[in-house]
C-alpha atoms as a PDB file:
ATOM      1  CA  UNK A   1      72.761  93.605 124.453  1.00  0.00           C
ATOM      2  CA  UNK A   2      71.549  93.221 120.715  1.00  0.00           C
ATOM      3  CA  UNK A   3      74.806  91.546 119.766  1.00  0.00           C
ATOM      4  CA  UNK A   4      74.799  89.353 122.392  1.00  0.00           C
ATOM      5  CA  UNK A   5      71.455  88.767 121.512  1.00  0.00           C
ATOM      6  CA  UNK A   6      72.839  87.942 117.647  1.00  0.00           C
ATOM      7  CA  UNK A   7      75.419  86.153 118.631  1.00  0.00           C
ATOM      8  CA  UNK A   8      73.026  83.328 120.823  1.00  0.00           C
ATOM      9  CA  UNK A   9      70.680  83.358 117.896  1.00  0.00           C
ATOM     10  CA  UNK A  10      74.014  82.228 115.811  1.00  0.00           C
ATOM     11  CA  UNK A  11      74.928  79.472 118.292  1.00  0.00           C
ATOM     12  CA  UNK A  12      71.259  78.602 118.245  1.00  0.00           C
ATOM     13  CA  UNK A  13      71.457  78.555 114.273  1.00  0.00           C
ATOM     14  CA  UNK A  14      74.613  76.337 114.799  1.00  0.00           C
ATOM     15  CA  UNK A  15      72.840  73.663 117.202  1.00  0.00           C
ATOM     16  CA  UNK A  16      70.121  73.206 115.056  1.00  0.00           C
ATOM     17  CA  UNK A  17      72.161  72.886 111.842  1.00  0.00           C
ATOM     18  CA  UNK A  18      74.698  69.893 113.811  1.00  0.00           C
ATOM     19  CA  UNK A  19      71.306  68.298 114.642  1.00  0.00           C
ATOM     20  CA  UNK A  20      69.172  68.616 111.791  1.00  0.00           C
ATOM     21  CA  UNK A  21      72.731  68.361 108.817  1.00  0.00           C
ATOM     22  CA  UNK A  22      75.656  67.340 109.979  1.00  0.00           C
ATOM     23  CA  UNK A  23      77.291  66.831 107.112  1.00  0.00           C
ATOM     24  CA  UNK A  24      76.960  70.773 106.857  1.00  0.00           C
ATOM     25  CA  UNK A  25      78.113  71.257 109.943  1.00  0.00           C
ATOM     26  CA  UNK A  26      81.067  69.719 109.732  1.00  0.00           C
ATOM     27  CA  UNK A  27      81.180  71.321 106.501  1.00  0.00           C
ATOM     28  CA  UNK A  28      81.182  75.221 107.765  1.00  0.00           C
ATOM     29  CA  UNK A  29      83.557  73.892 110.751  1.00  0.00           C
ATOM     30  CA  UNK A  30      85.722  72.863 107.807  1.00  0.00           C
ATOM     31  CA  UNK A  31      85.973  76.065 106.125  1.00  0.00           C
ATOM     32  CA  UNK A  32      86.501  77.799 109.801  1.00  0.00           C
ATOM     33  CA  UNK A  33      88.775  76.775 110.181  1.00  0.00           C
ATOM     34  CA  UNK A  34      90.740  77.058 107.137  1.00  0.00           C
ATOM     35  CA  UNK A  35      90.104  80.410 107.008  1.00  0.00           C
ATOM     36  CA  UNK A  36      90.750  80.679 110.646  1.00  0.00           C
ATOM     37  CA  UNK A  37      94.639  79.062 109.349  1.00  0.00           C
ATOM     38  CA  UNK A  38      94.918  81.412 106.696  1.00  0.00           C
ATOM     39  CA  UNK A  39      94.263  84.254 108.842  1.00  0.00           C
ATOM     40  CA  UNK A  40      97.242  82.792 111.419  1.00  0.00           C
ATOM     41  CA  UNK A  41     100.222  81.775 108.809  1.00  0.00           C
ATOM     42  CA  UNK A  42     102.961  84.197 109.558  1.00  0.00           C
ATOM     43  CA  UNK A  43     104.161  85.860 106.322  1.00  0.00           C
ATOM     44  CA  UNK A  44     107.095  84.301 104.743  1.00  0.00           C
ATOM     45  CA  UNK A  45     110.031  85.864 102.786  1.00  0.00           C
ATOM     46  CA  UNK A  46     110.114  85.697  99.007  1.00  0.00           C
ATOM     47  CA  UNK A  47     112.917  87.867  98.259  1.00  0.00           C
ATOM     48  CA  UNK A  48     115.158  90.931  98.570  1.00  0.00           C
ATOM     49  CA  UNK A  49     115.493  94.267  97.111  1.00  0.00           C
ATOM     50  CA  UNK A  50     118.249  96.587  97.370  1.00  0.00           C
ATOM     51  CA  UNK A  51     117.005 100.338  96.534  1.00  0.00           C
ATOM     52  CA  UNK A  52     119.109 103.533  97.457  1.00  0.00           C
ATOM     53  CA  UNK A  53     117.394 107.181  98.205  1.00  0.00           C
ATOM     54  CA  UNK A  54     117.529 109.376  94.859  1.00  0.00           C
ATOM     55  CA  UNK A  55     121.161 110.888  95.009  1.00  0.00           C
ATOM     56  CA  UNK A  56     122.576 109.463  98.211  1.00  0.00           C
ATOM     57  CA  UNK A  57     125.222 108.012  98.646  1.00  0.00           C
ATOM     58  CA  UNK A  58     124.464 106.800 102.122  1.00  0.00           C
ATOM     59  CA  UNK A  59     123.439 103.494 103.321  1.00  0.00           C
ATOM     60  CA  UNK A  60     121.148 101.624 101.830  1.00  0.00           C
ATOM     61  CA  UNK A  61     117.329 100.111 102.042  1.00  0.00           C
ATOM     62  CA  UNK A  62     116.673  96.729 101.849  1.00  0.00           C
ATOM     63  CA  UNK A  63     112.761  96.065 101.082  1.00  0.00           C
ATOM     64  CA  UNK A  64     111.636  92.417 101.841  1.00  0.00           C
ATOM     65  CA  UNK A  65     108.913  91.270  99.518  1.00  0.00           C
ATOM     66  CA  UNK A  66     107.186  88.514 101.634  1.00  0.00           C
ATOM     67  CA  UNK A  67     104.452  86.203 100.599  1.00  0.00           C
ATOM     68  CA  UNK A  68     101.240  86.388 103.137  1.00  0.00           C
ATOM     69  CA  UNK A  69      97.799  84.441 103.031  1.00  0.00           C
ATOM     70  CA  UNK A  70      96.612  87.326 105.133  1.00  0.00           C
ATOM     71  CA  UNK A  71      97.076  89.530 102.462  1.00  0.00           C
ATOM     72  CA  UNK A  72      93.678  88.837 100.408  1.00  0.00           C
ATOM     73  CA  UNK A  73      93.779  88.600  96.208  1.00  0.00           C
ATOM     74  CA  UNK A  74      92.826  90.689  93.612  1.00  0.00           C
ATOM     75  CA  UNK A  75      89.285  89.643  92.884  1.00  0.00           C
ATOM     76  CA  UNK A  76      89.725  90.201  89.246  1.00  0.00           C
ATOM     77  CA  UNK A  77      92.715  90.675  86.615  1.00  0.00           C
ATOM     78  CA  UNK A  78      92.050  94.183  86.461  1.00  0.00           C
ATOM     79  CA  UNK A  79      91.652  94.902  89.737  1.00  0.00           C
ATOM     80  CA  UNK A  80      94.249  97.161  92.130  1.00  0.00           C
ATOM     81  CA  UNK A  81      96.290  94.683  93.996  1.00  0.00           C
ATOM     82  CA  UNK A  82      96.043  94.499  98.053  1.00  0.00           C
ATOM     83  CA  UNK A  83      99.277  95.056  99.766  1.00  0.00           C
ATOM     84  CA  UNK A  84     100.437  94.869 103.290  1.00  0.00           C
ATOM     85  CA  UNK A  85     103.593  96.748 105.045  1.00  0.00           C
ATOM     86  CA  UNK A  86     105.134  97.348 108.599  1.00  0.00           C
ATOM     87  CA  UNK A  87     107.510 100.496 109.379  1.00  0.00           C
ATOM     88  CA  UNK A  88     110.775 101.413 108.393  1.00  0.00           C
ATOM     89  CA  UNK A  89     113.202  99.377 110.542  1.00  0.00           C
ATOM     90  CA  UNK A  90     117.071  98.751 110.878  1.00  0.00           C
ATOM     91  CA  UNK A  91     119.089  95.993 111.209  1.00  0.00           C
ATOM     92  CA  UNK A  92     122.862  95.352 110.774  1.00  0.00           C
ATOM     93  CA  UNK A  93     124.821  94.948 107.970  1.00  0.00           C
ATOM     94  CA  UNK A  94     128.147  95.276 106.641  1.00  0.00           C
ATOM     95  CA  UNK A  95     130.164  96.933 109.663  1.00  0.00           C
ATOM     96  CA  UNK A  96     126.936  99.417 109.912  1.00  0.00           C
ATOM     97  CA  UNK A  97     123.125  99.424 110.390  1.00  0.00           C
ATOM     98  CA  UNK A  98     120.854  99.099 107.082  1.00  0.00           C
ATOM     99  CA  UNK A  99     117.295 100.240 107.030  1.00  0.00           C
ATOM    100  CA  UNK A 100     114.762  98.117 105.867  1.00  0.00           C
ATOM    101  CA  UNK A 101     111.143  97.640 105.291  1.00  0.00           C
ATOM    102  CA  UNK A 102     109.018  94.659 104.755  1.00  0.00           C
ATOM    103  CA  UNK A 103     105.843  94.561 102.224  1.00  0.00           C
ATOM    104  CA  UNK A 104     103.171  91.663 101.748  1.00  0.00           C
ATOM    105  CA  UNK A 105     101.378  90.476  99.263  1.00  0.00           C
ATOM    106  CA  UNK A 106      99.253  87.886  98.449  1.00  0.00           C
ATOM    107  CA  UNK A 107     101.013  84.395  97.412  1.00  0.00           C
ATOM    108  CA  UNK A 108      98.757  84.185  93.669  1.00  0.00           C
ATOM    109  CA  UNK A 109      99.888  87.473  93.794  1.00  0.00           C
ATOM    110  CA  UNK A 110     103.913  86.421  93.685  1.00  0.00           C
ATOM    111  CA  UNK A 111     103.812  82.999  92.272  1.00  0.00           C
ATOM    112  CA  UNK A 112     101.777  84.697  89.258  1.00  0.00           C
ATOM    113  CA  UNK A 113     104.808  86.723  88.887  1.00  0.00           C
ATOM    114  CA  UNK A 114     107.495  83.993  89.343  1.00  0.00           C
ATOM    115  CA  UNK A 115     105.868  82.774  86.263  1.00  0.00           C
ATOM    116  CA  UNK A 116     105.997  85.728  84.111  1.00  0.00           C
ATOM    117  CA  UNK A 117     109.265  88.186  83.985  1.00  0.00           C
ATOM    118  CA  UNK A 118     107.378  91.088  82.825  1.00  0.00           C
ATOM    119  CA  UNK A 119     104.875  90.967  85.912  1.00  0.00           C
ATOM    120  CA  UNK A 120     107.962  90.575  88.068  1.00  0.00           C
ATOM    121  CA  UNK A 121     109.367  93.881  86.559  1.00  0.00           C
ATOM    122  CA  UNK A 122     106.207  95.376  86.947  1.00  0.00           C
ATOM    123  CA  UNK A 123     105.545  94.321  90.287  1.00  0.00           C
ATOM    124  CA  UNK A 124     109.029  95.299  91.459  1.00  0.00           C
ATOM    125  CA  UNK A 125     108.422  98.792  90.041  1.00  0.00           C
ATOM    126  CA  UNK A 126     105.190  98.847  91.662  1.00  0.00           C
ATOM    127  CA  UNK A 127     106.692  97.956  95.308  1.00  0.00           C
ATOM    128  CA  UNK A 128     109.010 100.464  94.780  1.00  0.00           C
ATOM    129  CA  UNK A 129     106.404 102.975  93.899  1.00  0.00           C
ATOM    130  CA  UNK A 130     104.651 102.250  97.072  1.00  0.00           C
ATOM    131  CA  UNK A 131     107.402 102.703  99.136  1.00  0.00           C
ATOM    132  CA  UNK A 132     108.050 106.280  98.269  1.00  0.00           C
ATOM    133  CA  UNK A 133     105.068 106.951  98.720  1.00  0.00           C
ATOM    134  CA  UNK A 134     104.626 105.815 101.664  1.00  0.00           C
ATOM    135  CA  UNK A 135     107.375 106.834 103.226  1.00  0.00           C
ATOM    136  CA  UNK A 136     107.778 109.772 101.715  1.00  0.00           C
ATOM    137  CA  UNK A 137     111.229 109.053  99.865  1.00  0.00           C
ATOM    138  CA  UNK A 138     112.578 109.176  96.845  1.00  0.00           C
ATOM    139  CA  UNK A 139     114.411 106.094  95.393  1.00  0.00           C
ATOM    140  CA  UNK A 140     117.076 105.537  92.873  1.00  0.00           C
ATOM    141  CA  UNK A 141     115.207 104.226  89.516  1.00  0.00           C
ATOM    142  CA  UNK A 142     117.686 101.052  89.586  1.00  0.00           C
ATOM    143  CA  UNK A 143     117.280  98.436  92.475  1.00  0.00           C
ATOM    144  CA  UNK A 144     119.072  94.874  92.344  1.00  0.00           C
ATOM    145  CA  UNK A 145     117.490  91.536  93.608  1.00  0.00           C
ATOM    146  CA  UNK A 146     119.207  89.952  96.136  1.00  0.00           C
ATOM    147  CA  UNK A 147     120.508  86.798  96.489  1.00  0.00           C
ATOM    148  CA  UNK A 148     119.272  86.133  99.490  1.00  0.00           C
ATOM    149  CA  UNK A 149     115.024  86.145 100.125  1.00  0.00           C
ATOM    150  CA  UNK A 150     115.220  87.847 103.699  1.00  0.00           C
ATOM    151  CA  UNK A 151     117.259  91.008 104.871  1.00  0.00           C
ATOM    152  CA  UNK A 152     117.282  90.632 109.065  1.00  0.00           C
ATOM    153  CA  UNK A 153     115.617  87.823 111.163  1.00  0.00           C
ATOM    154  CA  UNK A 154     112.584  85.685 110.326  1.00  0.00           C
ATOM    155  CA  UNK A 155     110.961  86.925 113.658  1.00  0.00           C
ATOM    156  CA  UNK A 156     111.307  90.353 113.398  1.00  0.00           C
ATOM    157  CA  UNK A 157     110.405  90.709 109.810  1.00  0.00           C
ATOM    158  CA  UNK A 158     106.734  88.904 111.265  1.00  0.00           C
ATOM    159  CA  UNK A 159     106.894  91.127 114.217  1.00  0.00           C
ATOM    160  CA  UNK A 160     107.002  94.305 112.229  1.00  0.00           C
ATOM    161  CA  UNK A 161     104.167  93.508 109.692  1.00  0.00           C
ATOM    162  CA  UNK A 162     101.890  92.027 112.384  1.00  0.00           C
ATOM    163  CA  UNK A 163     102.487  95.252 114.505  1.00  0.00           C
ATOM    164  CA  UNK A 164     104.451  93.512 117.736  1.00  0.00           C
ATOM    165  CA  UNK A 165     107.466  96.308 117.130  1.00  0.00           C
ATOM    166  CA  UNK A 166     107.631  98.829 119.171  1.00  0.00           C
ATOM    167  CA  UNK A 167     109.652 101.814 117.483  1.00  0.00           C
ATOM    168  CA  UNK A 168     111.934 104.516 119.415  1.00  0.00           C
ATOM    169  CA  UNK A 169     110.503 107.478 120.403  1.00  0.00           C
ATOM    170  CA  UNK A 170     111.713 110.517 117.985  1.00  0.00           C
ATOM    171  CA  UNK A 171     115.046 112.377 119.007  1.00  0.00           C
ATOM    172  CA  UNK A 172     115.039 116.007 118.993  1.00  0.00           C
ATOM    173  CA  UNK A 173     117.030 117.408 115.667  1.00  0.00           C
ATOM    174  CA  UNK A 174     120.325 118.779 115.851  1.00  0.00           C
ATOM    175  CA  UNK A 175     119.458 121.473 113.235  1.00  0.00           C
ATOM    176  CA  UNK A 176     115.522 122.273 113.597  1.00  0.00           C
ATOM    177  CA  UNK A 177     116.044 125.019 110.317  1.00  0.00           C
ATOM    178  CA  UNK A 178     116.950 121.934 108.029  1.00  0.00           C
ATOM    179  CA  UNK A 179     113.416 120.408 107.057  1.00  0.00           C
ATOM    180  CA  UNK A 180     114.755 117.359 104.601  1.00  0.00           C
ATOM    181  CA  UNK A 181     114.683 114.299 106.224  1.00  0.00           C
ATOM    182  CA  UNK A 182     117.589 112.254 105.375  1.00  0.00           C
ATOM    183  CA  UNK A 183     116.493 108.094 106.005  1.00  0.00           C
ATOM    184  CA  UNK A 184     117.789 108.026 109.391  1.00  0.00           C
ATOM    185  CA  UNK A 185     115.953 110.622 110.600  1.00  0.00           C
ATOM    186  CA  UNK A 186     112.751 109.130 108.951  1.00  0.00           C
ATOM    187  CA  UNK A 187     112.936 105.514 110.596  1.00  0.00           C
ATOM    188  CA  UNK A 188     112.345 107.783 114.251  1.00  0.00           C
ATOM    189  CA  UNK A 189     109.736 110.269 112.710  1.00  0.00           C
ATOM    190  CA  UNK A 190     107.210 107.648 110.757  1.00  0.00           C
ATOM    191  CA  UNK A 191     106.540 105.815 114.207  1.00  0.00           C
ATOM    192  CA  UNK A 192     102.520 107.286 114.385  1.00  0.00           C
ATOM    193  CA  UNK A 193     102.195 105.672 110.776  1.00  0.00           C
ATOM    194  CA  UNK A 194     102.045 102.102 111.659  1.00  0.00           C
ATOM    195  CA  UNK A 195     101.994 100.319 107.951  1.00  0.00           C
ATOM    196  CA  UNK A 196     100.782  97.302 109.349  1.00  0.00           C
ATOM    197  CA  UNK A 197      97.671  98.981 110.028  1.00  0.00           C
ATOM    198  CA  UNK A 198      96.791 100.898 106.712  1.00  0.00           C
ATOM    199  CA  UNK A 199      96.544  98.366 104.004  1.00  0.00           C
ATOM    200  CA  UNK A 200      96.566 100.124 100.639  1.00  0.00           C
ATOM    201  CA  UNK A 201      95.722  98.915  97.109  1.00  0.00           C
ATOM    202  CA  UNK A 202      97.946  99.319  94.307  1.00  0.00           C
ATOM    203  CA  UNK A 203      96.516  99.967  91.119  1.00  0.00           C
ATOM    204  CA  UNK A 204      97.809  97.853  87.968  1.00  0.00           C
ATOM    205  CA  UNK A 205      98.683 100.444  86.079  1.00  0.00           C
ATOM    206  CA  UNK A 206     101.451 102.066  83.951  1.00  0.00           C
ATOM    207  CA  UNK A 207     103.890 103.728  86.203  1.00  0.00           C
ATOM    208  CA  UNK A 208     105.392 105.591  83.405  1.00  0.00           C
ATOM    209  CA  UNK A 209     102.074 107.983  83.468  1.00  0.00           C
ATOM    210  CA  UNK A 210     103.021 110.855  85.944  1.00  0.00           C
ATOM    211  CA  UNK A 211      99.216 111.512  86.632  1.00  0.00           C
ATOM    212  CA  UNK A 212      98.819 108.072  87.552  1.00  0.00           C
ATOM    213  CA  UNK A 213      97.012 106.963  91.295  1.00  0.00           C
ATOM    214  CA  UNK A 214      98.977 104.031  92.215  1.00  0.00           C
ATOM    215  CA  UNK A 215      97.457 104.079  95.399  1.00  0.00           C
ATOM    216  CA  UNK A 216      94.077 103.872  96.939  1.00  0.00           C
ATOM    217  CA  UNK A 217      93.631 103.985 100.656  1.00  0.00           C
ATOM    218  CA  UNK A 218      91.138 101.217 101.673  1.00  0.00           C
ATOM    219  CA  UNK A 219      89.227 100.494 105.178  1.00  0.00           C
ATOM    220  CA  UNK A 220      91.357  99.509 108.081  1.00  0.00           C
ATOM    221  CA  UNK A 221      88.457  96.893 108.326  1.00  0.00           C
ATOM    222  CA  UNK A 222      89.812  94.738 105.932  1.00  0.00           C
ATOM    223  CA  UNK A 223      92.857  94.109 108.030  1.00  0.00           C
ATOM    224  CA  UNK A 224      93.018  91.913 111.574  1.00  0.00           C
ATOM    225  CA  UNK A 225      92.177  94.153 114.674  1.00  0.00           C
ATOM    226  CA  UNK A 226      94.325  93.844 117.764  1.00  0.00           C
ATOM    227  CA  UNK A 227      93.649  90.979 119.512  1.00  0.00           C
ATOM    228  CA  UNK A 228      93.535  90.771 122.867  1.00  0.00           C
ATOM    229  CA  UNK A 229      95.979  89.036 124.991  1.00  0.00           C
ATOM    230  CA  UNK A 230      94.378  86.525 127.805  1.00  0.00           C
ATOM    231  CA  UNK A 231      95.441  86.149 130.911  1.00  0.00           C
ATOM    232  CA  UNK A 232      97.196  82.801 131.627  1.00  0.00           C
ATOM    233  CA  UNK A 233      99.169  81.416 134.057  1.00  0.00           C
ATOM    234  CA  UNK A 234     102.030  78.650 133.455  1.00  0.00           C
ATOM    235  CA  UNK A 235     103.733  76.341 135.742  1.00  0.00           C
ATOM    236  CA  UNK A 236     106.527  73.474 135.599  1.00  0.00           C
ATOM    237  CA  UNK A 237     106.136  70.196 137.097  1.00  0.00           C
ATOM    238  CA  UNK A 238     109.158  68.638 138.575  1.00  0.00           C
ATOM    239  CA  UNK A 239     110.491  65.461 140.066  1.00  0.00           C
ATOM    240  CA  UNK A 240     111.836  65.311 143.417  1.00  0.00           C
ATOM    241  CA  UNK A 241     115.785  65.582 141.772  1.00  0.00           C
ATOM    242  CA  UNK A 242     113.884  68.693 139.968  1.00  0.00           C
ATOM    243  CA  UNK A 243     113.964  67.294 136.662  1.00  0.00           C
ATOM    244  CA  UNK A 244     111.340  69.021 134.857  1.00  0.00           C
ATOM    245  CA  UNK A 245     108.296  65.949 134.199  1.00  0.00           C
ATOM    246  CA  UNK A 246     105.775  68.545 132.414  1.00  0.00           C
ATOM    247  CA  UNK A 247     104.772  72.021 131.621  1.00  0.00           C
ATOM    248  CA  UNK A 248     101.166  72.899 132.453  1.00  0.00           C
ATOM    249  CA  UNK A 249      99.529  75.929 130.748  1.00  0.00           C
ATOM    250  CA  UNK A 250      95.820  77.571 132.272  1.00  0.00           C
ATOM    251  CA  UNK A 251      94.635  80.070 129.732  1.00  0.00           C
ATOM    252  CA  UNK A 252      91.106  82.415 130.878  1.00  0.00           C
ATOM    253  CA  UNK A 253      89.203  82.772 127.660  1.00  0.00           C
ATOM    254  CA  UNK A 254      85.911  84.352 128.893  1.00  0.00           C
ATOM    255  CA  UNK A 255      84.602  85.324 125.112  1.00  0.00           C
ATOM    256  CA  UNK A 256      85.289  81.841 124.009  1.00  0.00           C
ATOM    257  CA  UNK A 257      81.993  79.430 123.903  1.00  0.00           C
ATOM    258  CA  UNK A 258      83.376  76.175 122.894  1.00  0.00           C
ATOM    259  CA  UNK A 259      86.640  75.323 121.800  1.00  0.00           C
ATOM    260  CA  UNK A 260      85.784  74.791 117.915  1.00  0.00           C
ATOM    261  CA  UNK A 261      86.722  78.548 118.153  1.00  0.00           C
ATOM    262  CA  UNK A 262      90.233  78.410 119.177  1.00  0.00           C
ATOM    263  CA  UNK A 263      93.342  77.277 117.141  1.00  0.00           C
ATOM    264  CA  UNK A 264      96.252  75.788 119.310  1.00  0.00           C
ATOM    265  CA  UNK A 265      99.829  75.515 118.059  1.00  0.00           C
ATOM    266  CA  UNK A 266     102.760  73.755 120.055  1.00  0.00           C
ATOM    267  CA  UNK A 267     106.437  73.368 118.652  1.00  0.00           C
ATOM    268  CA  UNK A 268     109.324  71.861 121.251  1.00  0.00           C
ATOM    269  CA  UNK A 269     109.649  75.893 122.291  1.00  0.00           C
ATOM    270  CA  UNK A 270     106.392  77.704 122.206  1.00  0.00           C
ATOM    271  CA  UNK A 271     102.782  77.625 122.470  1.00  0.00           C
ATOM    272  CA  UNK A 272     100.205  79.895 120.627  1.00  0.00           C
ATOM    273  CA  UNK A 273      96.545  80.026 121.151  1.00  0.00           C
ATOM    274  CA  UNK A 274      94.468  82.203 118.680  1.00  0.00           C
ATOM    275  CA  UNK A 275      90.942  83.100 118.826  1.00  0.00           C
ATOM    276  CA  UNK A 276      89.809  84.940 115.657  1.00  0.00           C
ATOM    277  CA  UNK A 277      88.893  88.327 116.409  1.00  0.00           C
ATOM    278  CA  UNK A 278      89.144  88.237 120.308  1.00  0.00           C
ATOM    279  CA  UNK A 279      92.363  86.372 121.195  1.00  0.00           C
ATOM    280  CA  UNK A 280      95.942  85.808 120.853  1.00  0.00           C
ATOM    281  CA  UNK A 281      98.879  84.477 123.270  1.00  0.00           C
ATOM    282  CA  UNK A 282     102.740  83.241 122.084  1.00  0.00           C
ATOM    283  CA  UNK A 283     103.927  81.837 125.241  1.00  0.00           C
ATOM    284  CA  UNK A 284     107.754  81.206 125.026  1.00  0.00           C
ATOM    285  CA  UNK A 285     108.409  77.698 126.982  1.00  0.00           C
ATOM    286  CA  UNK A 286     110.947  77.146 129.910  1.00  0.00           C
ATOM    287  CA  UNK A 287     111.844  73.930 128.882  1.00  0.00           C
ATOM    288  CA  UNK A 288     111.654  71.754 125.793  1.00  0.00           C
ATOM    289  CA  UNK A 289     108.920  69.773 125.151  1.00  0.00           C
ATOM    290  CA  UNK A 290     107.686  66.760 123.555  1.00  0.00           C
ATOM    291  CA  UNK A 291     104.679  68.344 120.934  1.00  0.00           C
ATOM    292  CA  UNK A 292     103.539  65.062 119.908  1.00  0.00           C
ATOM    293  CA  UNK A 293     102.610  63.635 123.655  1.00  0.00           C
ATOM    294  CA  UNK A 294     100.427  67.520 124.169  1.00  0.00           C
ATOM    295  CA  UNK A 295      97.188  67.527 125.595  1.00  0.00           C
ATOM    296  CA  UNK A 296      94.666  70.109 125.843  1.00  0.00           C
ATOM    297  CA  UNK A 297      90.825  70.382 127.685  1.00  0.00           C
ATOM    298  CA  UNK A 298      88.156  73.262 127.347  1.00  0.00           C
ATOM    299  CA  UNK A 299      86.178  73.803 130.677  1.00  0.00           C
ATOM    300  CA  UNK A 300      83.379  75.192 129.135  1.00  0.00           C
ATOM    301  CA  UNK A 301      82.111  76.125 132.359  1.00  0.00           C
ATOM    302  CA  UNK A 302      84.047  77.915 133.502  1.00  0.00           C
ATOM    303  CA  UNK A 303      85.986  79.214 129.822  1.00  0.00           C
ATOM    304  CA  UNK A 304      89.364  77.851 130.761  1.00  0.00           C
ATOM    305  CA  UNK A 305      91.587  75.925 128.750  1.00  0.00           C
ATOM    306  CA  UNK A 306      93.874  73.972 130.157  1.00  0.00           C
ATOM    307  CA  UNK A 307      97.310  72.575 127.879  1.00  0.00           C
ATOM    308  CA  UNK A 308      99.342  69.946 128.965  1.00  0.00           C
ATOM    309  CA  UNK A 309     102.883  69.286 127.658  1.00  0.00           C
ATOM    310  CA  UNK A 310     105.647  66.475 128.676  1.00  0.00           C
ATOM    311  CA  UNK A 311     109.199  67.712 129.213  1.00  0.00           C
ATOM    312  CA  UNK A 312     111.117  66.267 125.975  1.00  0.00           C
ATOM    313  CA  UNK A 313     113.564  63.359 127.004  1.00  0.00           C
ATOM    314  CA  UNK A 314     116.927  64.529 127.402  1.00  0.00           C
ATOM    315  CA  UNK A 315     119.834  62.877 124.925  1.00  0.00           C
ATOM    316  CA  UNK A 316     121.857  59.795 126.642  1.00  0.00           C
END
């Protein structure tokens, strides 16, 4: 009851500020929702390194460094460096599976970089740093840059450091007296440590100094909590030769108030409706559909919005 009771005070707050200054209403809508858009940009890739386990001559693992505006920025020069990561993960390669892991950081954090070789060095060493220790490896001191920014799909590099992978339950081993791990083994043993869900900090410091704390384990608080998935329900419209004419898209949003609190997105294949810190549906389309002509209406009532989207004209 007392935070329902805080948040009607807020909307009350809210009211009275539209009515009494709009100008900073509009204002703190503003900055809502940009922060409400920085929280929702999917991470992007940025580039490629190629790293090997410490005398193996195995396959070997790919880290993407990504750029993410989730990912908040040092608040100082001197300050450790926030960093985001999802699990170890495999995807194909050359005639045989690679492993692979994706790590986030800020964008000031990369561009910064990009503009100085030495902090690229340094924060290449750094990411490598991490990565043993959070995995628990051991990595070759030499890695390459690829030429390529992204190792594996766009999707499921976003999947894995927003947490939508599911990883494969652990296999019994052949040969339960051996306790090293070889990297294999580790992608189906390191599935209760979801990365995605522990954001670290890495300190800048020298890596050379073997007493040094690179890492510093920091509130899972800071990161987005698992939002809940809404139940919708989606039908197509079709003329009587069963041409599709529309999509139309019912989402229940109970929690939501008014809909200055939701962000929609529609592309000709999918629509995604984010509320921050209670909602979030990707609805994959039957059809393509014509983005520009969408429509969308809040029943505030009874919490329901309701999207509309024509069928995209088919090619003569």
């Amino acid at each position: 009851m007392a935070g329902a009771a805080v948040v009607a005070q807020l909307w009350a707050m809210l009211d009275e500020m539209a009515e009494n200054d709009p100008q900073a209403y509009r204002r703190f809508l503003r900055q809502q929702r940009a922060e409400a858009e920085r929280l929702c940009a999917p991470p992007e890739p940025h580039l490629c390194l190629r790293a090997r386990p410490a005398g193996a001559v195995g396959r070997p693992l790919f880290i993407n460094v990504c750029s993410w505006k989730r990912v908040p920025a040092p608040t100082a020069a001197a300050d450790p460096t926030p960093v985001s990561a999802g699990p170890l993960g495999e995807v194909p390669g050359e005639g045989d599976l690679c492993s692979v892991i994706d790590v986030a950081y800020n964008p000031g954090v990369l561009q910064r970089a990009e503009e100085n070789p030495e902090k690229m060095d340094h924060l290449i060493r750094l990411t490598l740093k991490f990565v043993e220790e959070r995995c628990s490896l051991i990595l070759s001191h030499s890695c390459t840059v690829e030429s390529f920014q992204l190792k594996g799909s766009l999707e499921m590099m976003r999947r894995r450091l927003e947490g939508r992978q599911q990883v494969p339950t652990p296999r019994p081993s052949q040969n339960p007296e051996k306790e090293e791990l070889t990297l294999a083994q580790l992608l189906l043993t390191r599935e209760a440590e979801d990365c995605s869900k522990a954001p670290v900090l890495l300190r800048e410091e020298s890596i050379t100094e073997p007493k040094a704390h690179l890492i510093q384990e920091i509130s899972s608080m800071e990161v987005s909590e698992k939002l809940e998935t809404p139940v919708y329900k989606m039908s197509t419209v079709r003329d009587v030769n069963k041409k599709p004419l529309k999509i139309e898209l019912k989402i229940e949003l109970p929690k939501v108030s008014s809909v200055s609190e939701c962000d929609l997105r529609i592309s000709k294949d999918d629509i995604i409706i984010e509320v921050p810190e209670k909602y979030k549906l990707q609805v994959d389309l039957p059809e393509l559909v014509d983005e520009e002509r969408a429509a969308a209406a809040f029943n505030k009532g009874k919490r329901v919005l309701f999207v509309t989207v024509p069928a995209a004209k088919a090619d003569p």
